[in-house]
PDB file of N, CA and C in Angstrom:
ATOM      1  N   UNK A   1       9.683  73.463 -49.851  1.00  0.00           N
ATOM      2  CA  UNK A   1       8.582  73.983 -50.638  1.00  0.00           C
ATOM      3  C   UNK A   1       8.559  75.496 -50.579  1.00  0.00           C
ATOM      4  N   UNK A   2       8.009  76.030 -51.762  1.00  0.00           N
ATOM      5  CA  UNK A   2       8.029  77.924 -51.808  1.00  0.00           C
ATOM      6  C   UNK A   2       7.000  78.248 -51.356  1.00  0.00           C
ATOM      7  N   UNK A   3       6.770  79.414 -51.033  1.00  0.00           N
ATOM      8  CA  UNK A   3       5.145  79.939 -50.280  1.00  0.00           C
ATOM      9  C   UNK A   3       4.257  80.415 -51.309  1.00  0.00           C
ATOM     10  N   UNK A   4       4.992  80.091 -53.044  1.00  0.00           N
ATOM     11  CA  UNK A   4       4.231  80.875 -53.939  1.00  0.00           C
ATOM     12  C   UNK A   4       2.935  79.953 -54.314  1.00  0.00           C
ATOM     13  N   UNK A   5       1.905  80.911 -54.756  1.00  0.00           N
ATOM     14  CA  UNK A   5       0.807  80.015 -54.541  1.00  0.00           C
ATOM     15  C   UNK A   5       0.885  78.559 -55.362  1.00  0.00           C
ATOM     16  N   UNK A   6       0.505  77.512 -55.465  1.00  0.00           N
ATOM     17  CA  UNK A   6       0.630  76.415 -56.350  1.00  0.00           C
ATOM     18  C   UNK A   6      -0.839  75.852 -56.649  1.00  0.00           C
ATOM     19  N   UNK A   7      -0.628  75.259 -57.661  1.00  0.00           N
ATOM     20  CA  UNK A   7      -1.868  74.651 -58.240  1.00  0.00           C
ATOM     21  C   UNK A   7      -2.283  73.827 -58.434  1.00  0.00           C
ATOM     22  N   UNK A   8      -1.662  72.952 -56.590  1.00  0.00           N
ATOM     23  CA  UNK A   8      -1.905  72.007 -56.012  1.00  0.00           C
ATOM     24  C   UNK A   8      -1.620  71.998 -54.961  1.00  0.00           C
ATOM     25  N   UNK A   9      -2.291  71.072 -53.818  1.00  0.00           N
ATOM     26  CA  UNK A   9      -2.438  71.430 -52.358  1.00  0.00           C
ATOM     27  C   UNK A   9      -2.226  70.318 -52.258  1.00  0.00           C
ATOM     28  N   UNK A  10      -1.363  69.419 -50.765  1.00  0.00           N
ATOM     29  CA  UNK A  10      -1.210  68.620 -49.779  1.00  0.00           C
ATOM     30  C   UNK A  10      -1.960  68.322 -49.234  1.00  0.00           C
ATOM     31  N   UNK A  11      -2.979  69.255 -49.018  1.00  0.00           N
ATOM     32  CA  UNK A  11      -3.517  69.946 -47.617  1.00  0.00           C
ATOM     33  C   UNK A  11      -4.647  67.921 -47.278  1.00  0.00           C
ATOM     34  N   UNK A  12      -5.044  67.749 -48.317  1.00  0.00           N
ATOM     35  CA  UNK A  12      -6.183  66.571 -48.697  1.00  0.00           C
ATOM     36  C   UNK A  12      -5.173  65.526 -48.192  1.00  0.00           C
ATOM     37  N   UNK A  13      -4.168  65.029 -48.376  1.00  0.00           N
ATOM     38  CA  UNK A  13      -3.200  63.970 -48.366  1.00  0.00           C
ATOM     39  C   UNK A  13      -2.646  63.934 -47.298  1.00  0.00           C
ATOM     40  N   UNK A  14      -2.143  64.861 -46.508  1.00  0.00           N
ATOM     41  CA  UNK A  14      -1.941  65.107 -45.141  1.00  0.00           C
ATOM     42  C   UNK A  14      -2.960  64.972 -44.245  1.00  0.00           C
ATOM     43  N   UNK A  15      -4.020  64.895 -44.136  1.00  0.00           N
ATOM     44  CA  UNK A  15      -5.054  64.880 -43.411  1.00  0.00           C
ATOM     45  C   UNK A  15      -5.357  63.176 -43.066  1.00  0.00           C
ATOM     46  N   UNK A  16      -4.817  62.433 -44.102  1.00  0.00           N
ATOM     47  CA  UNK A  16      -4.956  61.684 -44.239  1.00  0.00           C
ATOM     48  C   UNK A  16      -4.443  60.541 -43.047  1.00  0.00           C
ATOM     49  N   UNK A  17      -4.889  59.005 -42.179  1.00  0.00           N
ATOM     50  CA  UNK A  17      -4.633  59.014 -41.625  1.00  0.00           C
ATOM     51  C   UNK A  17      -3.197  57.877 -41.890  1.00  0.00           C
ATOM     52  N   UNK A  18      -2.579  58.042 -41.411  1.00  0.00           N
ATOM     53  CA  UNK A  18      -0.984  57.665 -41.657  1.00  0.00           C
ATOM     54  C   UNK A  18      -0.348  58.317 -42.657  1.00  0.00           C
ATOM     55  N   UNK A  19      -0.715  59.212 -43.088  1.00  0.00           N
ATOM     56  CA  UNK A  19       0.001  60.306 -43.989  1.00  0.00           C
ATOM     57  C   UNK A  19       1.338  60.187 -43.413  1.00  0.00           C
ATOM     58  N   UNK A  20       2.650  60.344 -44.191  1.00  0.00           N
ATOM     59  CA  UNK A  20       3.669  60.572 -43.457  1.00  0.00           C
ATOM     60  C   UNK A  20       4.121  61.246 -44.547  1.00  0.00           C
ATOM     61  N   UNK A  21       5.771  62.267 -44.761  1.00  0.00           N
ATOM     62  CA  UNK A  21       6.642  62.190 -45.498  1.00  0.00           C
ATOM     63  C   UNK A  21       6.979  61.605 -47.059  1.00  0.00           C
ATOM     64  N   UNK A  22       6.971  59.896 -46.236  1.00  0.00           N
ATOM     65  CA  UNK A  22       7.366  58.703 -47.212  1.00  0.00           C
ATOM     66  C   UNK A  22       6.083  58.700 -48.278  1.00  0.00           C
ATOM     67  N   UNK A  23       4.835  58.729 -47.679  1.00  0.00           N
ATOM     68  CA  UNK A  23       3.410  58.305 -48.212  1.00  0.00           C
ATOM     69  C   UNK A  23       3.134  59.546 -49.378  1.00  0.00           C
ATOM     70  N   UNK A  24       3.628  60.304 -49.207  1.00  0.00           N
ATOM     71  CA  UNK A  24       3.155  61.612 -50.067  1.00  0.00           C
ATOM     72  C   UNK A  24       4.178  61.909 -50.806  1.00  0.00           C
ATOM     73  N   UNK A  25       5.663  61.698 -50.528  1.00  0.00           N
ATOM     74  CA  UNK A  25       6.105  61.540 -52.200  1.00  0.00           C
ATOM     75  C   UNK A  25       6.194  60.714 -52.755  1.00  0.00           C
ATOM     76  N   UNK A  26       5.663  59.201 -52.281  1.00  0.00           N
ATOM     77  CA  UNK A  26       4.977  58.353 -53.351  1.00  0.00           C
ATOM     78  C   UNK A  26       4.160  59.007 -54.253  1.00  0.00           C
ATOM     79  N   UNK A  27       2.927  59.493 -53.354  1.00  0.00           N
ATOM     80  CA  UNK A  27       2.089  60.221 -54.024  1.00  0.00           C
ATOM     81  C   UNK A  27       1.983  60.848 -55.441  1.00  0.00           C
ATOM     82  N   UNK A  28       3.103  61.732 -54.781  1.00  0.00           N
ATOM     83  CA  UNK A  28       3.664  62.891 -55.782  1.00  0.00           C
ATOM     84  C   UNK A  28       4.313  62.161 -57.123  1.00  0.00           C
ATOM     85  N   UNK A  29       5.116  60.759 -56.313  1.00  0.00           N
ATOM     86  CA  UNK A  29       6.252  60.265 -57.458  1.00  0.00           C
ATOM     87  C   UNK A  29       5.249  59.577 -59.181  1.00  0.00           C
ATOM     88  N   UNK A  30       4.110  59.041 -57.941  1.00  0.00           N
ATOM     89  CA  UNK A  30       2.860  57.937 -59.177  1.00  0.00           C
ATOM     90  C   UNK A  30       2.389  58.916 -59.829  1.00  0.00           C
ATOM     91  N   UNK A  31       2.167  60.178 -59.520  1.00  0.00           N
ATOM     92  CA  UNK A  31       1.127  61.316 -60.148  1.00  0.00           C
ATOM     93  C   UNK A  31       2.018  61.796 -61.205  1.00  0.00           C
ATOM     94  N   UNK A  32       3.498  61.918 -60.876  1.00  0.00           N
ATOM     95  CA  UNK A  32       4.737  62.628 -61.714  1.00  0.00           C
ATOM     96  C   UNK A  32       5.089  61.498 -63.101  1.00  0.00           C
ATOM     97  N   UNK A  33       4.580  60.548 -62.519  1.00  0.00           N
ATOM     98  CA  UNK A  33       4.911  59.156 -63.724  1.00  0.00           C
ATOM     99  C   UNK A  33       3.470  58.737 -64.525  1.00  0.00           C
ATOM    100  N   UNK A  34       2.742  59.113 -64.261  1.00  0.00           N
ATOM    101  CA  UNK A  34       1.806  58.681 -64.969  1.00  0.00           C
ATOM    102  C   UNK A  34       0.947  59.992 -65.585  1.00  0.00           C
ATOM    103  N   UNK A  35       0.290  60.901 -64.534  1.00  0.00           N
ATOM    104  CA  UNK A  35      -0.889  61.932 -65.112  1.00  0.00           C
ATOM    105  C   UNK A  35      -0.516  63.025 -65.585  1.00  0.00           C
ATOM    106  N   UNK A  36       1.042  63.582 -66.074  1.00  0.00           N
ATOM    107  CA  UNK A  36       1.171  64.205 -67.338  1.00  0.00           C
ATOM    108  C   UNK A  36       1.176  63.594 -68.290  1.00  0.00           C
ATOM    109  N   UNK A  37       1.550  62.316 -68.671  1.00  0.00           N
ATOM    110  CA  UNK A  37       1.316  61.603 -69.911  1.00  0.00           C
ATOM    111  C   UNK A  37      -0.231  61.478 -70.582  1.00  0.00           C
ATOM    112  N   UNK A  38      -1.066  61.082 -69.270  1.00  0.00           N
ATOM    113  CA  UNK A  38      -2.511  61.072 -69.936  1.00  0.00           C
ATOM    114  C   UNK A  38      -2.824  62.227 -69.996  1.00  0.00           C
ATOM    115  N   UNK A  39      -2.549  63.001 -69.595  1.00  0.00           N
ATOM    116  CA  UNK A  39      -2.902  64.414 -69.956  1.00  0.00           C
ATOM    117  C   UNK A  39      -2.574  64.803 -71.542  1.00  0.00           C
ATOM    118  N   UNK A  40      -1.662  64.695 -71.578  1.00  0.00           N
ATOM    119  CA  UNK A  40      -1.060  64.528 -73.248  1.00  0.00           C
ATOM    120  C   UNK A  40      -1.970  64.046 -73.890  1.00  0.00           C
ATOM    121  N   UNK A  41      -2.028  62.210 -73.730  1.00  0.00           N
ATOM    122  CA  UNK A  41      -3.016  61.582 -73.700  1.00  0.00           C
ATOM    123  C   UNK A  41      -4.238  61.886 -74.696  1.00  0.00           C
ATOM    124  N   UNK A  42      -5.165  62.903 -73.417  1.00  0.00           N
ATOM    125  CA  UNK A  42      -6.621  63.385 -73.629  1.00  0.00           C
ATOM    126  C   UNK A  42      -6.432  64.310 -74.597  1.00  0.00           C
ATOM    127  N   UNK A  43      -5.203  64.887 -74.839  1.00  0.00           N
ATOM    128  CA  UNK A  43      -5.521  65.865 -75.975  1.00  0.00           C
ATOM    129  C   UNK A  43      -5.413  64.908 -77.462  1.00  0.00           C
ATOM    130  N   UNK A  44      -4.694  64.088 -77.413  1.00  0.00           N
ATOM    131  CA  UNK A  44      -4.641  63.738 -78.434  1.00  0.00           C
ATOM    132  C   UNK A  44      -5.459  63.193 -79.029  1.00  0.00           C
ATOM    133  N   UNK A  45      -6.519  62.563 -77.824  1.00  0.00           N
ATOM    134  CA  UNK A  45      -7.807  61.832 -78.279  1.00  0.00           C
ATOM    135  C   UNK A  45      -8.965  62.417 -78.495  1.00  0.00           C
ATOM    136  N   UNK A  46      -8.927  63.964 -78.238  1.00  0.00           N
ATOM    137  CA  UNK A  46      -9.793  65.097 -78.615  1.00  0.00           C
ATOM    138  C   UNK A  46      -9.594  64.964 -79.883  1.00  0.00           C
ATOM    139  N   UNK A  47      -8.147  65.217 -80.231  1.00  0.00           N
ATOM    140  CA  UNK A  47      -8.051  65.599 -81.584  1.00  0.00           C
ATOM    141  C   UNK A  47      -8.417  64.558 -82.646  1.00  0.00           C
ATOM    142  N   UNK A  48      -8.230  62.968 -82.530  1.00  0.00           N
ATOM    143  CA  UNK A  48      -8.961  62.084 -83.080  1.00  0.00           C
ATOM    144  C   UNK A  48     -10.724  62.368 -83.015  1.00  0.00           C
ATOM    145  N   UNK A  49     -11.251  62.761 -82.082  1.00  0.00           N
ATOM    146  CA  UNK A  49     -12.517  62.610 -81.657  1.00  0.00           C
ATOM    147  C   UNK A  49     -12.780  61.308 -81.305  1.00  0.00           C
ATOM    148  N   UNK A  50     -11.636  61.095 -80.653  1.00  0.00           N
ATOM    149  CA  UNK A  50     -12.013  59.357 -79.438  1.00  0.00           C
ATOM    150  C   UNK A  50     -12.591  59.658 -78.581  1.00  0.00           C
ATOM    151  N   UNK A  51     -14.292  59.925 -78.439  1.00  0.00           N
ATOM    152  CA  UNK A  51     -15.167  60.411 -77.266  1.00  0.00           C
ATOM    153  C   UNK A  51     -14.645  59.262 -75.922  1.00  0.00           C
ATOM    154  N   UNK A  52     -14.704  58.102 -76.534  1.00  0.00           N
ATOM    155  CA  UNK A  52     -14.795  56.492 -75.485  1.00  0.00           C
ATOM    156  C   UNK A  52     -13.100  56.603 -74.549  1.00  0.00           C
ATOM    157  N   UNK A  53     -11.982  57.191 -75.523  1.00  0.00           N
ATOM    158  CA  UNK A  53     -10.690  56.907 -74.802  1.00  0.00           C
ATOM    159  C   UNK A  53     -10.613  58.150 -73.870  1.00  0.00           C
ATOM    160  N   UNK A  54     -11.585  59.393 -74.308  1.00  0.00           N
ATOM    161  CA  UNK A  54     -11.765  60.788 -73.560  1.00  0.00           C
ATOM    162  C   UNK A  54     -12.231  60.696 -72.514  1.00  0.00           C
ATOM    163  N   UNK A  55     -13.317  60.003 -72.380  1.00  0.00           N
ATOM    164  CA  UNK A  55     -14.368  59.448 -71.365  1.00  0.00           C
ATOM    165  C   UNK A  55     -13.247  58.652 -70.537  1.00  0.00           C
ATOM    166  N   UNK A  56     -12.820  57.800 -70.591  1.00  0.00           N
ATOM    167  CA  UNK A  56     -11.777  56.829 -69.985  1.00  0.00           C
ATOM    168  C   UNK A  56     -10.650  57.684 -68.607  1.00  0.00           C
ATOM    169  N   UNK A  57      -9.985  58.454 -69.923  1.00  0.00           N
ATOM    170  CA  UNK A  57      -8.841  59.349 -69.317  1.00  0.00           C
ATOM    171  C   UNK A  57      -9.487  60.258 -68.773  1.00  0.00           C
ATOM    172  N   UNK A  58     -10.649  60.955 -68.271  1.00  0.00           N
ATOM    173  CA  UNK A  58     -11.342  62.232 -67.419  1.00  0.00           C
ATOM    174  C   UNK A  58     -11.570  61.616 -66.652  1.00  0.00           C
ATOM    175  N   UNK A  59     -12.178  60.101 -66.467  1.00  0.00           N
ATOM    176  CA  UNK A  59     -12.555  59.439 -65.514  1.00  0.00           C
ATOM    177  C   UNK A  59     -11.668  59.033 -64.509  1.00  0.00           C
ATOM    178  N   UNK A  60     -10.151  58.723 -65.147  1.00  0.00           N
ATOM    179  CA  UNK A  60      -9.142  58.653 -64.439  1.00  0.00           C
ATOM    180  C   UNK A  60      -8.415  59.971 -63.243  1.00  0.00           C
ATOM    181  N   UNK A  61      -8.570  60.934 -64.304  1.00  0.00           N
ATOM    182  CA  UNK A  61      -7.383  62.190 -63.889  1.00  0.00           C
ATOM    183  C   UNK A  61      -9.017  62.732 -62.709  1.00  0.00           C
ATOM    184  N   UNK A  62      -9.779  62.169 -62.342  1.00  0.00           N
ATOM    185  CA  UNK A  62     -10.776  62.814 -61.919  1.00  0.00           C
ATOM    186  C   UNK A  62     -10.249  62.561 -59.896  1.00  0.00           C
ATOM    187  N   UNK A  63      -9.893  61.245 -60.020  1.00  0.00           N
ATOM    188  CA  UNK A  63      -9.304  61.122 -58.802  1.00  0.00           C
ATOM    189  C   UNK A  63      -8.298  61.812 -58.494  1.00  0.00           C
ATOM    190  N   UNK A  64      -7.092  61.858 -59.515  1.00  0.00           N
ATOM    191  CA  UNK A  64      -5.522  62.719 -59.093  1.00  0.00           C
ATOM    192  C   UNK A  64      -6.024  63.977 -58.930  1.00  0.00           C
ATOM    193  N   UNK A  65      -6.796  64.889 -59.171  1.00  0.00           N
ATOM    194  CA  UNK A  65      -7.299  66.303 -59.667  1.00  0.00           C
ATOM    195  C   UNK A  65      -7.765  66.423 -58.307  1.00  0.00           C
ATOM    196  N   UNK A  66      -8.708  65.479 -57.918  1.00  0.00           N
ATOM    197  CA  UNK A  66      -9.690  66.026 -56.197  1.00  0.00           C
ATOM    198  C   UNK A  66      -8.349  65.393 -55.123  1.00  0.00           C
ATOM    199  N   UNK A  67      -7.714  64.179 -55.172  1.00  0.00           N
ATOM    200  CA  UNK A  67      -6.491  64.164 -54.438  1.00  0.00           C
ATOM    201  C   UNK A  67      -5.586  65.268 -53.823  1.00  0.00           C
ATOM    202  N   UNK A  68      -5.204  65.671 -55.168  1.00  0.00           N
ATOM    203  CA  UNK A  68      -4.297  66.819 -55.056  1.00  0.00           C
ATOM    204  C   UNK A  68      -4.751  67.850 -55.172  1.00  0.00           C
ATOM    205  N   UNK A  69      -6.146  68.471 -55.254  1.00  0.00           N
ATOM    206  CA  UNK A  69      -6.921  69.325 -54.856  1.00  0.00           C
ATOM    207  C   UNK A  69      -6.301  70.592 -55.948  1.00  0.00           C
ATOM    208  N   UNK A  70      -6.308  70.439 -56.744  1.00  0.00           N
ATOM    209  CA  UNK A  70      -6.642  71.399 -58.286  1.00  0.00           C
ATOM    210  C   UNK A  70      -7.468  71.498 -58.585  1.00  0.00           C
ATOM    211  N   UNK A  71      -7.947  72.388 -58.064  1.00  0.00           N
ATOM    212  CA  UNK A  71      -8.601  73.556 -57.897  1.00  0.00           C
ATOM    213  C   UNK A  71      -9.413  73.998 -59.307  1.00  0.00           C
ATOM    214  N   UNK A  72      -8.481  74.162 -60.002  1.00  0.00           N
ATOM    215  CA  UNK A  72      -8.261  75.209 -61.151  1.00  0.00           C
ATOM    216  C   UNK A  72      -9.158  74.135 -62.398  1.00  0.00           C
ATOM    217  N   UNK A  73      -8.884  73.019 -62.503  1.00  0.00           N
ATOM    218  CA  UNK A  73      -9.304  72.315 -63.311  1.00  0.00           C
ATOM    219  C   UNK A  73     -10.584  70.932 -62.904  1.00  0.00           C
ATOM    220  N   UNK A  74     -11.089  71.293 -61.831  1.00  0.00           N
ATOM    221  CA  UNK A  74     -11.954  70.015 -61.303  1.00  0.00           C
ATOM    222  C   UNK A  74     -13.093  69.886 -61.955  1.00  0.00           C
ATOM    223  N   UNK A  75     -13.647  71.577 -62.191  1.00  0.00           N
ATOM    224  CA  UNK A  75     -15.147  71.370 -63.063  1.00  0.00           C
ATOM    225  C   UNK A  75     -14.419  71.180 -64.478  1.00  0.00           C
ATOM    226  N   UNK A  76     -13.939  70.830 -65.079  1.00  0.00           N
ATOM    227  CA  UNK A  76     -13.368  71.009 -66.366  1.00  0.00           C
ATOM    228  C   UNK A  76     -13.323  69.584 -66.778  1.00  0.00           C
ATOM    229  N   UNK A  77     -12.653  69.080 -65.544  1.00  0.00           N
ATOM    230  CA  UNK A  77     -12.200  67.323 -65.824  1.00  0.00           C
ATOM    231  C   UNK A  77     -13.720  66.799 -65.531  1.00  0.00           C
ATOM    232  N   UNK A  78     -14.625  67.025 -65.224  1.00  0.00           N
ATOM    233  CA  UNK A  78     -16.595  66.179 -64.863  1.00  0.00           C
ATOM    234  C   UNK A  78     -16.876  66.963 -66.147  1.00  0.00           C
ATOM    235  N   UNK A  79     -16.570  68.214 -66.546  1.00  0.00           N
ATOM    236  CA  UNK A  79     -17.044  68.186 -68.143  1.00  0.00           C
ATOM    237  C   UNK A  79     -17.062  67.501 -68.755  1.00  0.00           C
ATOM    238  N   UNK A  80     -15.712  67.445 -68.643  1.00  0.00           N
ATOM    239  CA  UNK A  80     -14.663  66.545 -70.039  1.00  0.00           C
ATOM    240  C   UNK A  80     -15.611  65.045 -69.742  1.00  0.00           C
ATOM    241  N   UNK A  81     -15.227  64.512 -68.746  1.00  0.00           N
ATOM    242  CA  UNK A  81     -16.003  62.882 -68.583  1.00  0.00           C
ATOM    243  C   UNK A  81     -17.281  62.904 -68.842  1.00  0.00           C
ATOM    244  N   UNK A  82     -18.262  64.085 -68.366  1.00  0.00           N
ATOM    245  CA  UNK A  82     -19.614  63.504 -68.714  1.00  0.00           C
ATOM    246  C   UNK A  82     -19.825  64.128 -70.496  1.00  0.00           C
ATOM    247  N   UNK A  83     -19.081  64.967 -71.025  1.00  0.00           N
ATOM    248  CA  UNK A  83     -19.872  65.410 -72.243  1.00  0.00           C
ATOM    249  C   UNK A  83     -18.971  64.192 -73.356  1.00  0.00           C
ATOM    250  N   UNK A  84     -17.896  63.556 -72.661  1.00  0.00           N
ATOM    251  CA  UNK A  84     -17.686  62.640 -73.546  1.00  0.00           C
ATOM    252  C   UNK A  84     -18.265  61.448 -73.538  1.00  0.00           C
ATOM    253  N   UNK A  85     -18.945  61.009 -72.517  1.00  0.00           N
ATOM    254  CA  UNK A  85     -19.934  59.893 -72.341  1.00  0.00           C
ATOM    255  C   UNK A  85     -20.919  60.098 -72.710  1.00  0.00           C
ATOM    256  N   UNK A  86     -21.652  61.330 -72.219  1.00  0.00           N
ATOM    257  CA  UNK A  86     -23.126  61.410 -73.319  1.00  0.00           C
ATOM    258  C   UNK A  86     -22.945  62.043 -74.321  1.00  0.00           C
ATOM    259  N   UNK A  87     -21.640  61.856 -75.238  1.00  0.00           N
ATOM    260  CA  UNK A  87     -21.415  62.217 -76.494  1.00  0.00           C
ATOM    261  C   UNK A  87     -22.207  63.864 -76.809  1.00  0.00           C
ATOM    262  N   UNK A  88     -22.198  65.042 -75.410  1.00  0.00           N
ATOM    263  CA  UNK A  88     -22.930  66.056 -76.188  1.00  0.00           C
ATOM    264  C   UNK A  88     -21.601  67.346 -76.048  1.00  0.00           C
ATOM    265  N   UNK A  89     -21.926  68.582 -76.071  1.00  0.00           N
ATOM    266  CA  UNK A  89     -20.981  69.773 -76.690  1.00  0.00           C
ATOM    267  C   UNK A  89     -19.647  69.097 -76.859  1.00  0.00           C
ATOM    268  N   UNK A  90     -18.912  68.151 -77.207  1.00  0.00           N
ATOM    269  CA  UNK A  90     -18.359  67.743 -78.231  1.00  0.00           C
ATOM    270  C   UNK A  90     -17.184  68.837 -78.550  1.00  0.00           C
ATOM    271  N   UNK A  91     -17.681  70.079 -79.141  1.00  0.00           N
ATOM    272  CA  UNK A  91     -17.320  71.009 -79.474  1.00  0.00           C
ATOM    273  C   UNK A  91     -16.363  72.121 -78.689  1.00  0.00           C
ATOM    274  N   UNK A  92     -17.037  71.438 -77.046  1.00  0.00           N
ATOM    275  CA  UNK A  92     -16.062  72.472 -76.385  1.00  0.00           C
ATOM    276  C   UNK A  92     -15.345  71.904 -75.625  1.00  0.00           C
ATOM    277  N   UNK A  93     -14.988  70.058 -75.680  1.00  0.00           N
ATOM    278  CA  UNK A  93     -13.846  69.263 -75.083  1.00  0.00           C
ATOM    279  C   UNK A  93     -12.447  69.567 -75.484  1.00  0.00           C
ATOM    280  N   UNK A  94     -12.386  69.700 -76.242  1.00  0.00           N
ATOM    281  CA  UNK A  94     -10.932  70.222 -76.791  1.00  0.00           C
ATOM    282  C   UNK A  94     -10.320  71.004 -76.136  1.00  0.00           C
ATOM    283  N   UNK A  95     -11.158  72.560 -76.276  1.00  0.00           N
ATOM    284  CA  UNK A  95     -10.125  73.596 -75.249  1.00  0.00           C
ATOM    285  C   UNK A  95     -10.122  73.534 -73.955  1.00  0.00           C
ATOM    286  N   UNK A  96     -11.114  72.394 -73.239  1.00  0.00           N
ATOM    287  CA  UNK A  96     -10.782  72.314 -71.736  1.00  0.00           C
ATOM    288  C   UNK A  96     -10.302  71.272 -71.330  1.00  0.00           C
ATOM    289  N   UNK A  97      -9.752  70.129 -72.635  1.00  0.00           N
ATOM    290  CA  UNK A  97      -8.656  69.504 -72.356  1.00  0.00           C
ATOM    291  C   UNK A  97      -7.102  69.838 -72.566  1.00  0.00           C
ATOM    292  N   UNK A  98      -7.470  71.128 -73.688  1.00  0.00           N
ATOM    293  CA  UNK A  98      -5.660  71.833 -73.237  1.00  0.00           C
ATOM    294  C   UNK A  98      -5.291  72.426 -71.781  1.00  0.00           C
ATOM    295  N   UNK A  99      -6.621  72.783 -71.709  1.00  0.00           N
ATOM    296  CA  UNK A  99      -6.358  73.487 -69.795  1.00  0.00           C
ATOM    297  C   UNK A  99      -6.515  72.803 -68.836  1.00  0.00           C
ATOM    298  N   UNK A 100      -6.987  71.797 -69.067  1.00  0.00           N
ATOM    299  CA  UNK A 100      -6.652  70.601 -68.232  1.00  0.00           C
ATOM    300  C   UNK A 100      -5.196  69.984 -68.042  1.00  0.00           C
ATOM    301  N   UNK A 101      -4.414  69.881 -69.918  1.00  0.00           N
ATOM    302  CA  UNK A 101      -3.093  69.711 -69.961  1.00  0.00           C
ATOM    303  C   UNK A 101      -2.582  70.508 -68.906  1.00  0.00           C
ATOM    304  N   UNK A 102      -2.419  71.647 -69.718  1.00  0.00           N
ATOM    305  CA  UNK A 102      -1.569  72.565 -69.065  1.00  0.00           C
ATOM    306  C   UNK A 102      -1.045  73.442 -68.039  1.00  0.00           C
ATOM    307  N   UNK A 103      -2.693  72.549 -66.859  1.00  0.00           N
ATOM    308  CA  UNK A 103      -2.300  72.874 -65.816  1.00  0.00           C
ATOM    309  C   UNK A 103      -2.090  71.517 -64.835  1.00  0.00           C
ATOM    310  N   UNK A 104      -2.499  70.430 -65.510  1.00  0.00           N
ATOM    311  CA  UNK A 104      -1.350  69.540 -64.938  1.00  0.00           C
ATOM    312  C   UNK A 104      -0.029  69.763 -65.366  1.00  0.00           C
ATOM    313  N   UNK A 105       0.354  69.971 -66.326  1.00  0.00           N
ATOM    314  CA  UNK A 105       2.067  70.187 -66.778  1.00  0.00           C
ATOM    315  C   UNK A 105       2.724  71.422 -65.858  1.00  0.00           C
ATOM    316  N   UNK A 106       1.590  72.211 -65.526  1.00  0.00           N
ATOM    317  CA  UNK A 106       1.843  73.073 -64.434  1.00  0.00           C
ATOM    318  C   UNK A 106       2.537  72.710 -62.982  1.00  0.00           C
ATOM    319  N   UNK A 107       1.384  72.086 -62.523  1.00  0.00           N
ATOM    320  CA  UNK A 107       1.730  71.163 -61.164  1.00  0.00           C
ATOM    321  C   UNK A 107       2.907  70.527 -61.331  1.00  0.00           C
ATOM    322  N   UNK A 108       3.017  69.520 -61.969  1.00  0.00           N
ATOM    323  CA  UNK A 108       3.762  68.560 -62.180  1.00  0.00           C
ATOM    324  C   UNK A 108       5.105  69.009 -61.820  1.00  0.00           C
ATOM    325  N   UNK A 109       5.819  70.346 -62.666  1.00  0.00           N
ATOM    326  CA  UNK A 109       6.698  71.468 -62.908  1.00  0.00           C
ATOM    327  C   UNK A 109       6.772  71.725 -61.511  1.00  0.00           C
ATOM    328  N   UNK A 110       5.704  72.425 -60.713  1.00  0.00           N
ATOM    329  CA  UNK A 110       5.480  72.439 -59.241  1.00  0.00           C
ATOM    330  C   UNK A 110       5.837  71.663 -58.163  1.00  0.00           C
ATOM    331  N   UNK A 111       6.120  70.562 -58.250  1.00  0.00           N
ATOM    332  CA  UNK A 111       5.851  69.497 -58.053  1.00  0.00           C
ATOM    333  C   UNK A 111       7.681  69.222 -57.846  1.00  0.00           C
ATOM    334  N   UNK A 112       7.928  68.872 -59.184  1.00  0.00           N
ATOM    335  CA  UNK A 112       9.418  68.435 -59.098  1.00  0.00           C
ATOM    336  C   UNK A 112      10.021  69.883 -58.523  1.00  0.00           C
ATOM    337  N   UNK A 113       9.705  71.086 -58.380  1.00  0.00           N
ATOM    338  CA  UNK A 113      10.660  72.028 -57.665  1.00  0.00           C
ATOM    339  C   UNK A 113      10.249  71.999 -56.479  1.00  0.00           C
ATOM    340  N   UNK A 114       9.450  71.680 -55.964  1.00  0.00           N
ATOM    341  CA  UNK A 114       9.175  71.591 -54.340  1.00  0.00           C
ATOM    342  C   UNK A 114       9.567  70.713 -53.523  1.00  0.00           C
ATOM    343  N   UNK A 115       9.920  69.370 -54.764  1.00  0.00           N
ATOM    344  CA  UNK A 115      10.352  68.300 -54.122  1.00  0.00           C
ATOM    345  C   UNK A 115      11.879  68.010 -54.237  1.00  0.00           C
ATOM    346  N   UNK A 116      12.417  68.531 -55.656  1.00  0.00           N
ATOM    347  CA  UNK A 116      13.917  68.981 -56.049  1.00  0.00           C
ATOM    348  C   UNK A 116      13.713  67.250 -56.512  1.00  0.00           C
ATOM    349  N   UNK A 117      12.569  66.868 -57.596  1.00  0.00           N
ATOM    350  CA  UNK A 117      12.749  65.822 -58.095  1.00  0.00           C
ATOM    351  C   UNK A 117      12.762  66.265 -59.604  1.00  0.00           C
TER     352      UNK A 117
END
């Protein structure tokens, strides 16, 4: 791993008790296979205005996000889930589901070079 800062932390997963090695690039491997896709995902369902599939996918990425302790996007993803459930600002889900994208596509990127996956 590099010492440059990343925009995602271990630090939560390690603490953990039987954390090992093996347990955390599982981790890494389920997060690398699944939560850039829904990330994709949520944008696309912004762009429909699928409030219900928006609501769904924030609710999901809400666990991987405090897991892996990103930082950068945690109040963004309880936006995204509650203003798409009580159907209100509407208006400003969109651009904080591209930055939601794009800083999971961030990690992710992070992710496979730290791990050389």
């Amino acid at each position: 791993m590099t010492n440059k800062p990343r925009a995602y932390s271990l630090k939560q997963l390690y603490e953990m008790e039987n954390a090992d090695d093996g347990f955390i690039l599982t981790v890494i491997n389920i997060f690398l296979e699944y939560v850039p896709a829904s990330t994709n995902e949520l944008v696309n369902a912004c762009a429909k205005e699928d409030w219900d599939t928006v609501y769904f996918i924030a609710h999901k990425l809400k666990a991987n996000v405090n897991l892996l302790n990103i930082e950068l996007i945690k109040e963004d993803v309880r936006f995204i889930e509650n203003a798409a459930k009580t159907k209100t600002n509407l208006e400003q889900i969109a651009s904080k589901a591209k930055i939601v994208n794009n800083t999971i596509q961030q990690a992710a990127a992070e992710m496979k070079e730290d791990f050389n996956l």
